[in-house]
N, C-alpha and C. Protein backbone atom coordinates (compact mmCIF):
# COMPACT_ATOMS: atom_id res chain seq x y z
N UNK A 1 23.19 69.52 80.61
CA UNK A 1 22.50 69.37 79.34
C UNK A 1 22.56 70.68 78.57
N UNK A 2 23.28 70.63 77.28
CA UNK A 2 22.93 71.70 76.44
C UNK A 2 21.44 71.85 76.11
N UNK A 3 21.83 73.57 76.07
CA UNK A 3 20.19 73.92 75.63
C UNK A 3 20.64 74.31 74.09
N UNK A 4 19.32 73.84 73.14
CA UNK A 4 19.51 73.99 71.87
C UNK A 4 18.85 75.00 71.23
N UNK A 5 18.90 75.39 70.14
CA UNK A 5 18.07 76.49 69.29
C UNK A 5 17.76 75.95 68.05
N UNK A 6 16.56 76.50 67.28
CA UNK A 6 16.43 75.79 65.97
C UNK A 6 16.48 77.37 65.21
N UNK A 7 17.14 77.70 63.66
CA UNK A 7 17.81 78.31 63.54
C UNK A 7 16.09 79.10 62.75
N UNK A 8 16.53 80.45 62.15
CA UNK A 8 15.15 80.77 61.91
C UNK A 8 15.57 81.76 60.81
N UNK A 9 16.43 82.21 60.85
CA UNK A 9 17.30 83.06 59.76
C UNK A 9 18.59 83.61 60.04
N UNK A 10 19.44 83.30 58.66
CA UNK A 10 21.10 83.51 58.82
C UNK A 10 20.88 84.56 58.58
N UNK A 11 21.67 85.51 58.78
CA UNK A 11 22.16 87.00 58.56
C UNK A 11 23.67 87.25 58.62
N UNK A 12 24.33 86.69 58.60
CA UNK A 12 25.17 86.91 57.83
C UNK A 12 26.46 85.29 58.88
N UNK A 13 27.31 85.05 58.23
CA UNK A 13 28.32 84.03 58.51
C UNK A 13 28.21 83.84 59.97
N UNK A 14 28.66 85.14 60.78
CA UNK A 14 28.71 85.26 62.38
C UNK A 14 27.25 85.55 63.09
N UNK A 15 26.24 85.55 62.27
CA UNK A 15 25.13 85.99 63.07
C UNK A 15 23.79 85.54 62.40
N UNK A 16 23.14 84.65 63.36
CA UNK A 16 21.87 83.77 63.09
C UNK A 16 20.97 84.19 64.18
N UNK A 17 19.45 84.11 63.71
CA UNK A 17 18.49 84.47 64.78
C UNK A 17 17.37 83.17 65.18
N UNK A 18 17.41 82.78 66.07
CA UNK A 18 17.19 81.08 66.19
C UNK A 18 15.87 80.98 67.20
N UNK A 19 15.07 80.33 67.46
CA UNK A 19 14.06 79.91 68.44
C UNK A 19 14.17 79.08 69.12
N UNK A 20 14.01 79.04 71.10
CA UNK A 20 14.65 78.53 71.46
C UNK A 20 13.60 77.38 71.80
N UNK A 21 13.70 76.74 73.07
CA UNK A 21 12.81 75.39 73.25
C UNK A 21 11.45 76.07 73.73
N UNK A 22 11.58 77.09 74.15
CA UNK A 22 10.47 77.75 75.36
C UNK A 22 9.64 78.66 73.90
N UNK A 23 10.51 78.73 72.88
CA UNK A 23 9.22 79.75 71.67
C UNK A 23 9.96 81.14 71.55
N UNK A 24 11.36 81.61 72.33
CA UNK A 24 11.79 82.70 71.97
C UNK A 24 12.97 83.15 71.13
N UNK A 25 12.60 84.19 70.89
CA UNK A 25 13.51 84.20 69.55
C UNK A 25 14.85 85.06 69.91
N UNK A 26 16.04 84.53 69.77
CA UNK A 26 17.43 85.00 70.21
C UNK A 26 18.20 84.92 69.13
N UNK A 27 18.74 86.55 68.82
CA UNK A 27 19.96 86.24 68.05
C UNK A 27 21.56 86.08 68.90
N UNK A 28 21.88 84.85 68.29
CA UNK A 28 23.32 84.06 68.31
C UNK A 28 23.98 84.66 67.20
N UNK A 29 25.43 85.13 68.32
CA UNK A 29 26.40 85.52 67.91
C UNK A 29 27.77 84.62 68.09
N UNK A 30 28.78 84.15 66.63
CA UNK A 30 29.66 83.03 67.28
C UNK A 30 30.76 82.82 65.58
N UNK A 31 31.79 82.97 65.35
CA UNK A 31 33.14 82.72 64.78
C UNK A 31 32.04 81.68 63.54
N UNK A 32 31.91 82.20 62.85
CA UNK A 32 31.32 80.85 61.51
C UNK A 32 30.29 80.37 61.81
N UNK A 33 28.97 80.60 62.70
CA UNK A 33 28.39 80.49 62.93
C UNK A 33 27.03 79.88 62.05
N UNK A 34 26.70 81.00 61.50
CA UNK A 34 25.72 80.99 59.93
C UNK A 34 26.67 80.04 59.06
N UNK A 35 28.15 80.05 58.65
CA UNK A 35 28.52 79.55 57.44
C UNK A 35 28.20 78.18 57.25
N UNK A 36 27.52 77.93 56.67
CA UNK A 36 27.34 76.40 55.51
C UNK A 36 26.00 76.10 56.32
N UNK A 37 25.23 76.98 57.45
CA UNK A 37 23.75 76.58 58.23
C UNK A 37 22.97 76.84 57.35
N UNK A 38 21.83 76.35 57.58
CA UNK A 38 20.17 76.48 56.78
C UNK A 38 19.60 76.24 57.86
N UNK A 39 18.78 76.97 57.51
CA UNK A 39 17.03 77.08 58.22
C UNK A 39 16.60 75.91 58.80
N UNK A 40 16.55 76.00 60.32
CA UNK A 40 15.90 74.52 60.58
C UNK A 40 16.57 73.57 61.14
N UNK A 41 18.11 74.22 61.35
CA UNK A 41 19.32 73.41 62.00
C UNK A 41 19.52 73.75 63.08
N UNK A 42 19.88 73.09 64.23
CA UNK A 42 19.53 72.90 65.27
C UNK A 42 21.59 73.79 65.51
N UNK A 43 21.04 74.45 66.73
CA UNK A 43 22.28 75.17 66.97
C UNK A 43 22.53 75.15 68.45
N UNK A 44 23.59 73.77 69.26
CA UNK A 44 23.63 73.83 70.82
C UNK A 44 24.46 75.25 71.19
N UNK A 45 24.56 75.46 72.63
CA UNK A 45 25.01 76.92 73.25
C UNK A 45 26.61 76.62 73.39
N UNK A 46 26.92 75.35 72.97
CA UNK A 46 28.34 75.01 72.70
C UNK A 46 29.25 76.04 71.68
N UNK A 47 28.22 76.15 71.07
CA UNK A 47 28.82 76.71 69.25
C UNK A 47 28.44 78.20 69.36
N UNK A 48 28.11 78.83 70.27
CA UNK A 48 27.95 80.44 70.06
C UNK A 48 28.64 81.02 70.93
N UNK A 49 28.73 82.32 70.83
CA UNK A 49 29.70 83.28 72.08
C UNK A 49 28.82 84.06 72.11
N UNK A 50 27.58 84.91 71.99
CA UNK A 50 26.93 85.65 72.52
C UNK A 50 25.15 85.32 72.30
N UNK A 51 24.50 85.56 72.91
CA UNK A 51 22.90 85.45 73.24
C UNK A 51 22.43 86.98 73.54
N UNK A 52 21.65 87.02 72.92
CA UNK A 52 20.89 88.17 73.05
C UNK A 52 19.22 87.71 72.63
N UNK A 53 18.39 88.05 73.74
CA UNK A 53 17.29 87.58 73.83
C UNK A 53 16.54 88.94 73.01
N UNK A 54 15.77 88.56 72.11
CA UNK A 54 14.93 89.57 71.46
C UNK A 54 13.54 89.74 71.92
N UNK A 55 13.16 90.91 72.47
CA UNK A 55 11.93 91.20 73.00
C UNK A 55 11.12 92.26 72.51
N UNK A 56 9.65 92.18 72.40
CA UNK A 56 9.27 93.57 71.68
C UNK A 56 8.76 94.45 72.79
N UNK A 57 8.93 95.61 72.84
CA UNK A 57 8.62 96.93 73.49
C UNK A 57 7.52 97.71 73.05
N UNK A 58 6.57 97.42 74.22
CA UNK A 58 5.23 98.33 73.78
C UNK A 58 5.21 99.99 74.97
N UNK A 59 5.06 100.50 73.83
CA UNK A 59 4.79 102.34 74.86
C UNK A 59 3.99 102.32 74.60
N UNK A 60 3.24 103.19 76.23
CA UNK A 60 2.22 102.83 76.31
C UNK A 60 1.49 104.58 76.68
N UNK A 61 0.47 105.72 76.52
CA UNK A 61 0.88 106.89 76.79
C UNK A 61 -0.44 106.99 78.05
């Protein structure tokens, strides 16, 4: 079963930053990727070549 993403903002043709089923936010990297997408379109792991999971970093002193 593909896992899917719902898209959350294009940034440019090859690179969209999407939310996945679990609530996290990954930018997808992939050949035309963004071109002709909008907000809200569902993007399977068929159609990308790279994942990069975005996490925030707390320092702590």
């Amino acid at each position: 079963m593909a896992v899917t993403q719902t898209i959350k903002q294009i940034l440019n043709n090859n690179v969209v930053s999407a939310i996945d089923a679990a609530g996290n936010e990954r930018i997808l990297t992939g050949r035309g990727l963004g071109f002709e997408a909008r907000v809200c379109d569902i993007v399977s792991e068929d159609s990308e070549d790279k994942v990069e999971k975005r996490s925030t970093c707390v320092m702590t002193r």
